[in-house]
PDB file of N, CA and C in Angstrom:
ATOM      1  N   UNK A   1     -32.328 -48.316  -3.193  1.00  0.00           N
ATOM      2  CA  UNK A   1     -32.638 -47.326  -4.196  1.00  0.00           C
ATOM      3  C   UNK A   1     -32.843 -48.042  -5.523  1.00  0.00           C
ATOM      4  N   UNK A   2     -34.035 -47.580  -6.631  1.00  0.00           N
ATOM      5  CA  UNK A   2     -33.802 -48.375  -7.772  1.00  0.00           C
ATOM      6  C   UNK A   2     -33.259 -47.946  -8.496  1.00  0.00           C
ATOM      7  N   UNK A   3     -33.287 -48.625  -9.338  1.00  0.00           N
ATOM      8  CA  UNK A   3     -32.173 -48.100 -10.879  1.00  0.00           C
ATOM      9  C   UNK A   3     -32.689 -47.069 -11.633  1.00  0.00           C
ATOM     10  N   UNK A   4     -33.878 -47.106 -11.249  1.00  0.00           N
ATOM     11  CA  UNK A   4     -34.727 -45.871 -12.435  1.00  0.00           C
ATOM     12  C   UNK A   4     -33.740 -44.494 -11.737  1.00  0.00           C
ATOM     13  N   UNK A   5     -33.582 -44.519 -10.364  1.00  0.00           N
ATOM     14  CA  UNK A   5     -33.271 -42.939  -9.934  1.00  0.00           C
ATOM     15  C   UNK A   5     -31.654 -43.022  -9.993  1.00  0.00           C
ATOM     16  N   UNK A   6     -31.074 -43.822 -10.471  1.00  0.00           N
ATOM     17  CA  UNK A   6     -29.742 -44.273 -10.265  1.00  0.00           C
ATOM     18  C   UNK A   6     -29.018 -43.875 -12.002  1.00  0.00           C
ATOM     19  N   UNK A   7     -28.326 -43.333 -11.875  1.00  0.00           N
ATOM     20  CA  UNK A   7     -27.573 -42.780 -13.483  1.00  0.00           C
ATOM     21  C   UNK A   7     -26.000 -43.581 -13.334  1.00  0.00           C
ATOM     22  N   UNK A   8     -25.817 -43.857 -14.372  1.00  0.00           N
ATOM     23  CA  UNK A   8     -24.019 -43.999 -14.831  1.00  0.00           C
ATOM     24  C   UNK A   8     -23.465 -42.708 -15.274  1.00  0.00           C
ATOM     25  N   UNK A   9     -21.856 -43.170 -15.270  1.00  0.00           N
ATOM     26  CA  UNK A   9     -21.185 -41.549 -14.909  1.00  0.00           C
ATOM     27  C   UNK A   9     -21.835 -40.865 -16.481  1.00  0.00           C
ATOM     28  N   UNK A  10     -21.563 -41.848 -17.629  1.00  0.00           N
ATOM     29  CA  UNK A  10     -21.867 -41.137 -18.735  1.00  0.00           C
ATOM     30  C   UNK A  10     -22.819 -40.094 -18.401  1.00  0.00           C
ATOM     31  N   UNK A  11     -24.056 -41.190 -18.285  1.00  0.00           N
ATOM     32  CA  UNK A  11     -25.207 -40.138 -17.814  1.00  0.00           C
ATOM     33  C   UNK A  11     -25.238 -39.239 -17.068  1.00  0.00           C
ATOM     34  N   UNK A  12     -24.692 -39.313 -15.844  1.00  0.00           N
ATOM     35  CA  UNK A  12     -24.493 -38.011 -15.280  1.00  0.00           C
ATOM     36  C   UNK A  12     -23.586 -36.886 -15.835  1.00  0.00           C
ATOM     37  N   UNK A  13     -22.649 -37.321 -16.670  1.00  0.00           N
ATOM     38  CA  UNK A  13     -21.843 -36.029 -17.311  1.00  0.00           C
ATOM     39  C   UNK A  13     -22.679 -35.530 -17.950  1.00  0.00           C
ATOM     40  N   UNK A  14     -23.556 -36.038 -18.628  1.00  0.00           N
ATOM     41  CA  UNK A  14     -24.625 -35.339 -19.896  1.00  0.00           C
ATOM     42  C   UNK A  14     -25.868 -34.850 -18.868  1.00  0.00           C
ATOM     43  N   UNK A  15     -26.347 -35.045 -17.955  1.00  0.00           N
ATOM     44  CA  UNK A  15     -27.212 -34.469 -17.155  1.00  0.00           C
ATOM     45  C   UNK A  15     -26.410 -33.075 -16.706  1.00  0.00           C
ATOM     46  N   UNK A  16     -24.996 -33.305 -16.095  1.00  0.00           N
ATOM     47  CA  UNK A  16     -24.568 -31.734 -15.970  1.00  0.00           C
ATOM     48  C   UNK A  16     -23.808 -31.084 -16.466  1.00  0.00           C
ATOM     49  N   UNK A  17     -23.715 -31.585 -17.741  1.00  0.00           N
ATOM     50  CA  UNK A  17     -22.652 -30.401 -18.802  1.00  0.00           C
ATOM     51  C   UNK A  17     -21.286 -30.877 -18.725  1.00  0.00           C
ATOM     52  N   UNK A  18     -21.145 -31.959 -18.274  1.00  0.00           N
ATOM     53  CA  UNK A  18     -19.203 -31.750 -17.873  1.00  0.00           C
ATOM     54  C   UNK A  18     -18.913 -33.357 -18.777  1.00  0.00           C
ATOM     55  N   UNK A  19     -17.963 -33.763 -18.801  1.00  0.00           N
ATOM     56  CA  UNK A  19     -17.026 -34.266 -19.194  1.00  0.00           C
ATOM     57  C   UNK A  19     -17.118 -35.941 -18.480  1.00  0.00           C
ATOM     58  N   UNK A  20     -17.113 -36.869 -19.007  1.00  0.00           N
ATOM     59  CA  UNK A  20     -17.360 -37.884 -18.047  1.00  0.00           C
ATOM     60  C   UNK A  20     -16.041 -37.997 -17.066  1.00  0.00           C
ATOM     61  N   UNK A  21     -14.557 -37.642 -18.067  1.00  0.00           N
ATOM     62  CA  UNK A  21     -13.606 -38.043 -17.054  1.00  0.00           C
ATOM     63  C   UNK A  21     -13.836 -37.290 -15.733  1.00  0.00           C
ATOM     64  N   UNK A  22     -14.083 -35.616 -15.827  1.00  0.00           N
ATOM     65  CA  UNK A  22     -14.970 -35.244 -14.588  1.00  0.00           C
ATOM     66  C   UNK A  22     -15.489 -35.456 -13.570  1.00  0.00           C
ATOM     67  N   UNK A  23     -16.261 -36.588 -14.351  1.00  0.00           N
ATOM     68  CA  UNK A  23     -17.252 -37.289 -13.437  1.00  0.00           C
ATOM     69  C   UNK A  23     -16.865 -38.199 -12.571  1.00  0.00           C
ATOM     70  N   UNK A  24     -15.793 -38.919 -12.924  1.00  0.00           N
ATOM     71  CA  UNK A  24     -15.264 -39.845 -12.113  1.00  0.00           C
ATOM     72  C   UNK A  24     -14.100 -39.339 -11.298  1.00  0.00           C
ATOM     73  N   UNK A  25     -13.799 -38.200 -11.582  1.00  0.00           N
ATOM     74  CA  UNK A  25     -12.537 -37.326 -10.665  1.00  0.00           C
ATOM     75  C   UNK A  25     -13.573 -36.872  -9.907  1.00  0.00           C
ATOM     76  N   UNK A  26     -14.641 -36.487  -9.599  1.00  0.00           N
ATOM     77  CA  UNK A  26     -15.722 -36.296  -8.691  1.00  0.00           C
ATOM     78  C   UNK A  26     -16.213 -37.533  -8.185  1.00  0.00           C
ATOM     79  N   UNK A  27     -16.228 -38.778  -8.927  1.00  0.00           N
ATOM     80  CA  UNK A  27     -16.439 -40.058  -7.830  1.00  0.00           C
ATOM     81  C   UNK A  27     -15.741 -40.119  -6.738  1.00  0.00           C
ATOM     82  N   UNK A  28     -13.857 -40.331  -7.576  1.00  0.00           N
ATOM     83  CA  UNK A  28     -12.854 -40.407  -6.646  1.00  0.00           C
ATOM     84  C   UNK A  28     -12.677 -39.236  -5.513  1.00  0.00           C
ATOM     85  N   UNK A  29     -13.185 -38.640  -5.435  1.00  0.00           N
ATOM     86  CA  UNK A  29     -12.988 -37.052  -4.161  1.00  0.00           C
ATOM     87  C   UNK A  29     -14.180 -37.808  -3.469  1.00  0.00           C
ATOM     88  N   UNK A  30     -15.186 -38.144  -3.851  1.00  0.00           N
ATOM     89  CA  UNK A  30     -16.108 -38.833  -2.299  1.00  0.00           C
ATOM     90  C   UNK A  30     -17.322 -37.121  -3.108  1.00  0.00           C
ATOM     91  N   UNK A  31     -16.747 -36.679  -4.001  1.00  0.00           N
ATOM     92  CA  UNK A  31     -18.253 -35.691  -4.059  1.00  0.00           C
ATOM     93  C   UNK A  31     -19.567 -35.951  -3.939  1.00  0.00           C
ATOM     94  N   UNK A  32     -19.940 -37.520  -4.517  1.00  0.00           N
ATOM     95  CA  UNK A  32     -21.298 -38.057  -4.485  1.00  0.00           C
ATOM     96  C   UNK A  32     -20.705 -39.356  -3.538  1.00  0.00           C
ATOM     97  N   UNK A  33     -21.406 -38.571  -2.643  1.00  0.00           N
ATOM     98  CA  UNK A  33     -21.503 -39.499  -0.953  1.00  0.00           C
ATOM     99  C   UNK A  33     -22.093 -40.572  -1.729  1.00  0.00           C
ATOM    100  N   UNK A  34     -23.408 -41.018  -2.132  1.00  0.00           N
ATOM    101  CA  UNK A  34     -24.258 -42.385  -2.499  1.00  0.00           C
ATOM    102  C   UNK A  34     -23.950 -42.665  -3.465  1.00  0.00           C
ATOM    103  N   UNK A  35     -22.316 -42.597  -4.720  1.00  0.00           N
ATOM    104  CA  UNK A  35     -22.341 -43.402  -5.395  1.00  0.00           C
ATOM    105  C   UNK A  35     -22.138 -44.948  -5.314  1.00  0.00           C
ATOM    106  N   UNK A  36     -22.648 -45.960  -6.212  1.00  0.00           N
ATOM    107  CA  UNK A  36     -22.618 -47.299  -5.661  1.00  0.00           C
ATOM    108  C   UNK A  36     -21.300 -47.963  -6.608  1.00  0.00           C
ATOM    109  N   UNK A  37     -21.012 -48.587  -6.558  1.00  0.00           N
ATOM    110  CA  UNK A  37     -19.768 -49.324  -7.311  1.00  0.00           C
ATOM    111  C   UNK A  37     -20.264 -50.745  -7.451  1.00  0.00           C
ATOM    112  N   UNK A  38     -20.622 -50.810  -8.578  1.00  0.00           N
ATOM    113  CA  UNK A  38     -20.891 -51.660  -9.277  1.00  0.00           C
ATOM    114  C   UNK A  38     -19.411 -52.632 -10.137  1.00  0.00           C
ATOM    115  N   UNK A  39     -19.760 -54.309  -9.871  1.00  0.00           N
ATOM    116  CA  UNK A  39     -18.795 -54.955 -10.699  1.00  0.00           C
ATOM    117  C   UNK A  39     -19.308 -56.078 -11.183  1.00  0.00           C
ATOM    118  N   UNK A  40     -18.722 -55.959 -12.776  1.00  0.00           N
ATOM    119  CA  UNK A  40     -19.433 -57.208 -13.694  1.00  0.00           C
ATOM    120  C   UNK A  40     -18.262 -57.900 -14.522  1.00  0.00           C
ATOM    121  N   UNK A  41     -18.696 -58.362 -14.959  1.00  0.00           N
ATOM    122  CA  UNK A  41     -17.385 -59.472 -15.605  1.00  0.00           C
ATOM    123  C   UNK A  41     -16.677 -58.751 -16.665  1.00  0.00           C
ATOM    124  N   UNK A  42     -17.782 -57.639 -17.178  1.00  0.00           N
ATOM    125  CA  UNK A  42     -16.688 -56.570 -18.293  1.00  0.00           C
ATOM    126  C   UNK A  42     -16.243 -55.140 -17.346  1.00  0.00           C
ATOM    127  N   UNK A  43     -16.372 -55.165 -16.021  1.00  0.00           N
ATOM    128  CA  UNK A  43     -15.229 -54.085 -15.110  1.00  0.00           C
ATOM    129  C   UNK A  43     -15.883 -53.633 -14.209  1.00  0.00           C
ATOM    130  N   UNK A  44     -15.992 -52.197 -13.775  1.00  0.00           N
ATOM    131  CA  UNK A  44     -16.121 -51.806 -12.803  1.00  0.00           C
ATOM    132  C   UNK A  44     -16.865 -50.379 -13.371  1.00  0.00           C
ATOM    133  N   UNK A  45     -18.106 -50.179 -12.851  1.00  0.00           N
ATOM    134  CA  UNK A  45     -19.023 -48.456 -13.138  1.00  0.00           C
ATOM    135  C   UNK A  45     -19.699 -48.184 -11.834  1.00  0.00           C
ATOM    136  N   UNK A  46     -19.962 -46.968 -11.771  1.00  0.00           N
ATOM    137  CA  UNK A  46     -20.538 -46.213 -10.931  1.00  0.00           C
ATOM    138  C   UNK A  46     -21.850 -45.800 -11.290  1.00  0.00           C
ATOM    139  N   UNK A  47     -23.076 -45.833 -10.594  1.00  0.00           N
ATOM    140  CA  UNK A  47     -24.193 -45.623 -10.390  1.00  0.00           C
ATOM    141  C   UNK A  47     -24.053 -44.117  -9.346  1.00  0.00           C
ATOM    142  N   UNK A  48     -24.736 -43.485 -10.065  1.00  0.00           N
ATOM    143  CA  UNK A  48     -24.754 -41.849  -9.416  1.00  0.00           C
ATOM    144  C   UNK A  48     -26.426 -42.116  -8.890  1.00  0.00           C
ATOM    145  N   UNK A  49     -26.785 -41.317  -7.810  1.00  0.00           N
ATOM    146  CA  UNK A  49     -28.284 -40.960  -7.728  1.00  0.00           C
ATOM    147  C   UNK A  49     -28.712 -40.142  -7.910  1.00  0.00           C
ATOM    148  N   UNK A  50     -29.933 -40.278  -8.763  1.00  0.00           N
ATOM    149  CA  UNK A  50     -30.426 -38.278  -9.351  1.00  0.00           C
ATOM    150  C   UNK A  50     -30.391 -37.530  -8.476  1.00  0.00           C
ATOM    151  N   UNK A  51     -30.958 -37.932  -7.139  1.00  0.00           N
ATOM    152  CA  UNK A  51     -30.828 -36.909  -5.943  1.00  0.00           C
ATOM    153  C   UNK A  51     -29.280 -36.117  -5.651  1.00  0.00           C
ATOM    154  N   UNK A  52     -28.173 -36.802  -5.642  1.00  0.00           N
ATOM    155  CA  UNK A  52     -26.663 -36.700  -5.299  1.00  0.00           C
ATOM    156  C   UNK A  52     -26.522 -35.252  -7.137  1.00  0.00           C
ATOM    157  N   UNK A  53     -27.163 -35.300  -7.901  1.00  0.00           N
ATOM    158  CA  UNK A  53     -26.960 -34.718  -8.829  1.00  0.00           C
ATOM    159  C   UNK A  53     -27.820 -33.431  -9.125  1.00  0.00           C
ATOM    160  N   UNK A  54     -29.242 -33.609  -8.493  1.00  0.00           N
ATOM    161  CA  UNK A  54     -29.999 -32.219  -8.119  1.00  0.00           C
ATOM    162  C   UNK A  54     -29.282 -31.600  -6.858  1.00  0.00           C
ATOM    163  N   UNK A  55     -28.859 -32.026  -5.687  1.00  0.00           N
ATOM    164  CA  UNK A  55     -28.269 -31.173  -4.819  1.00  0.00           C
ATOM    165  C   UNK A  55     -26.726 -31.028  -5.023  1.00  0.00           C
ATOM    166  N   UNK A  56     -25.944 -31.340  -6.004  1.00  0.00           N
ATOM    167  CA  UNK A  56     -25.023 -31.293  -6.510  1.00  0.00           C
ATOM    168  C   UNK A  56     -24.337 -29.324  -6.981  1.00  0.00           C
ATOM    169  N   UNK A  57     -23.581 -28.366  -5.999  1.00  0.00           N
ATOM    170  CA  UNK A  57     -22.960 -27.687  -6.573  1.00  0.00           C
ATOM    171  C   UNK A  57     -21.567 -27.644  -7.028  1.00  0.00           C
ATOM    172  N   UNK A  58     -21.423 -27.318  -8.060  1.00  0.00           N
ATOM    173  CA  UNK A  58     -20.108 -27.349  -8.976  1.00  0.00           C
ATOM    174  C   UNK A  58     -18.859 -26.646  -8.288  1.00  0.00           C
ATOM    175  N   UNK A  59     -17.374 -27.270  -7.736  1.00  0.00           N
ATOM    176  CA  UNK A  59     -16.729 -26.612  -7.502  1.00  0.00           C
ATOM    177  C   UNK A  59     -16.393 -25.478  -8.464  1.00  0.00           C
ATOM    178  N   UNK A  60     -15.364 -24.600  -7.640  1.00  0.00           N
ATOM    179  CA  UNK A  60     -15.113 -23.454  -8.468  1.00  0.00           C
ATOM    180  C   UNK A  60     -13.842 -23.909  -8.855  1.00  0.00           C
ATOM    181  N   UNK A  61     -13.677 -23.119 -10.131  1.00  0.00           N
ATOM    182  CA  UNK A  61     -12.421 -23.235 -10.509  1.00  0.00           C
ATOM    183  C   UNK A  61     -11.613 -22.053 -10.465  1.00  0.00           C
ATOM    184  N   UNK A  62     -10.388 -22.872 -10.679  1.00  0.00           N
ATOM    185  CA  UNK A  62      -9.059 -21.644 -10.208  1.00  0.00           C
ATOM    186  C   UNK A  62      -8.324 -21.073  -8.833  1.00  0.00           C
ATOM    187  N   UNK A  63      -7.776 -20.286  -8.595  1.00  0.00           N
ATOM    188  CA  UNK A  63      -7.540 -20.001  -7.894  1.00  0.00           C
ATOM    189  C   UNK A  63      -8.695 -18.804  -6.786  1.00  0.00           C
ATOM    190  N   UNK A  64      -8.762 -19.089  -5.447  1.00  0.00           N
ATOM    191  CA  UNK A  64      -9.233 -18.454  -4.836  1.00  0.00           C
ATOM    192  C   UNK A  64      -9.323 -16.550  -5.263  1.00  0.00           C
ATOM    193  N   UNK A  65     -10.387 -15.944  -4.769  1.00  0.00           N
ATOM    194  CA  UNK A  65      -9.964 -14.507  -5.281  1.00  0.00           C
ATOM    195  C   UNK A  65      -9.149 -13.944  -3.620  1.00  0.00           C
ATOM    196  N   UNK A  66      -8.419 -12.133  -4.446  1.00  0.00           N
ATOM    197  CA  UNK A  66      -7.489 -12.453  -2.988  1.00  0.00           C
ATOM    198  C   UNK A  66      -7.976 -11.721  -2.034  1.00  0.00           C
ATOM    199  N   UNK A  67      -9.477 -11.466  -2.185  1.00  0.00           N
ATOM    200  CA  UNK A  67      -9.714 -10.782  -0.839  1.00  0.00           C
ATOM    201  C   UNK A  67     -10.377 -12.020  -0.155  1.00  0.00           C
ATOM    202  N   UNK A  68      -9.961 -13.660  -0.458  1.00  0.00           N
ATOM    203  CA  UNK A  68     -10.712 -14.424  -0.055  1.00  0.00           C
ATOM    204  C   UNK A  68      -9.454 -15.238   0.749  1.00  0.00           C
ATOM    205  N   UNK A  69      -8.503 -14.598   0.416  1.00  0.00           N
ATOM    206  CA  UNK A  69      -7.470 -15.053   0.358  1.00  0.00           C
ATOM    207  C   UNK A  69      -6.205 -14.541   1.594  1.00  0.00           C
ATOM    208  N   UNK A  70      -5.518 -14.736   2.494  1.00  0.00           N
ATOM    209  CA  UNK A  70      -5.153 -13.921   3.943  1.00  0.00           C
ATOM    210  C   UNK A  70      -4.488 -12.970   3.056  1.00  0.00           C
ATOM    211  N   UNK A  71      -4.307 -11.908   4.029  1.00  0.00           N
ATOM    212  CA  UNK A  71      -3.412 -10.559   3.545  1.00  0.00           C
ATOM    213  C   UNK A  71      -1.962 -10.645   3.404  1.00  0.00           C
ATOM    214  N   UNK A  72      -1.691 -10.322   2.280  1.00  0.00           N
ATOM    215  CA  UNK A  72       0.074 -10.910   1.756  1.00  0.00           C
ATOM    216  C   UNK A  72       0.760  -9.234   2.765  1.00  0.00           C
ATOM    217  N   UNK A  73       2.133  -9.757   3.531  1.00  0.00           N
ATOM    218  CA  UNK A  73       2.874  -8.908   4.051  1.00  0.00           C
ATOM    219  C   UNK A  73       3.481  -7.979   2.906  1.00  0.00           C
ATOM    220  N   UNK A  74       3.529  -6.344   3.148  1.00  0.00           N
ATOM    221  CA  UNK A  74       4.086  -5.700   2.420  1.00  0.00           C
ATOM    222  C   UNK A  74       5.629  -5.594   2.407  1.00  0.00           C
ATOM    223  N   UNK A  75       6.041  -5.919   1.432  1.00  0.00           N
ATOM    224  CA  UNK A  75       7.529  -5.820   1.563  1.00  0.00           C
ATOM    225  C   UNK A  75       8.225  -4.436   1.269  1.00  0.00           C
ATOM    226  N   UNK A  76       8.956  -3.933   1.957  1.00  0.00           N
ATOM    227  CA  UNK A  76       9.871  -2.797   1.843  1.00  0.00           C
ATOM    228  C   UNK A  76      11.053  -2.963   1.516  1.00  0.00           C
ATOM    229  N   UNK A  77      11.750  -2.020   0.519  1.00  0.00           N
ATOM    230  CA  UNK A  77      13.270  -2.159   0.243  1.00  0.00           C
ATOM    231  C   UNK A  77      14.472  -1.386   1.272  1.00  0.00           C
ATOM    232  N   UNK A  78      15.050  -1.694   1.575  1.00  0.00           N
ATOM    233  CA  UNK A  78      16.188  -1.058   2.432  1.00  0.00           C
ATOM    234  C   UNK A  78      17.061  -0.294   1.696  1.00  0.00           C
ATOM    235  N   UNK A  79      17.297   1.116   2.310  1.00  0.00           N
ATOM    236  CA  UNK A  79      17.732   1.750   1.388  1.00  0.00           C
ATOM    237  C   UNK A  79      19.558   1.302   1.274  1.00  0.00           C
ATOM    238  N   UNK A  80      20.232   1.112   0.196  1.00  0.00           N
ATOM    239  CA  UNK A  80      21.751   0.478   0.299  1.00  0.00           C
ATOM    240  C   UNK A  80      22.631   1.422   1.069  1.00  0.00           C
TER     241      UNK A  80
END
């Protein structure tokens, strides 16, 4: 793949709105299957591919909704 289609995380945070630390908490999960890991004598960056970033959807945040969610048992009180 060349470098022209190949972004750093910066760049990819600014291509999708988010945050670079983001971006690399999405490296580390394996979200972009083809990122490359790059190492040079000043550290270690990631090369994103534009493709991995056009088919790219955004997890959701928060908690699940609860009809998505199994059916909680109803609890009853006993009378004393």
């Amino acid at each position: 793949m060349s470098k022209k289609t190949m972004l750093t995380t910066q760049e990819a945070a600014d291509h999708l709105g988010v945050a670079y630390q983001t971006i690399m908490a999405w490296v580390y999960q394996g979200k972009f299957p083809n990122a490359q890991k790059e190492e040079t004598p000043r550290g270690i960056y990631y090369l994103i591919p534009l493709a991995d970033l056009n088919d790219f959807e955004r997890p959701k945040r928060g908690r699940p909704a609860k009809s998505d969610a199994a059916p909680a048992k109803k609890r009853t009180r006993k009378a004393a």
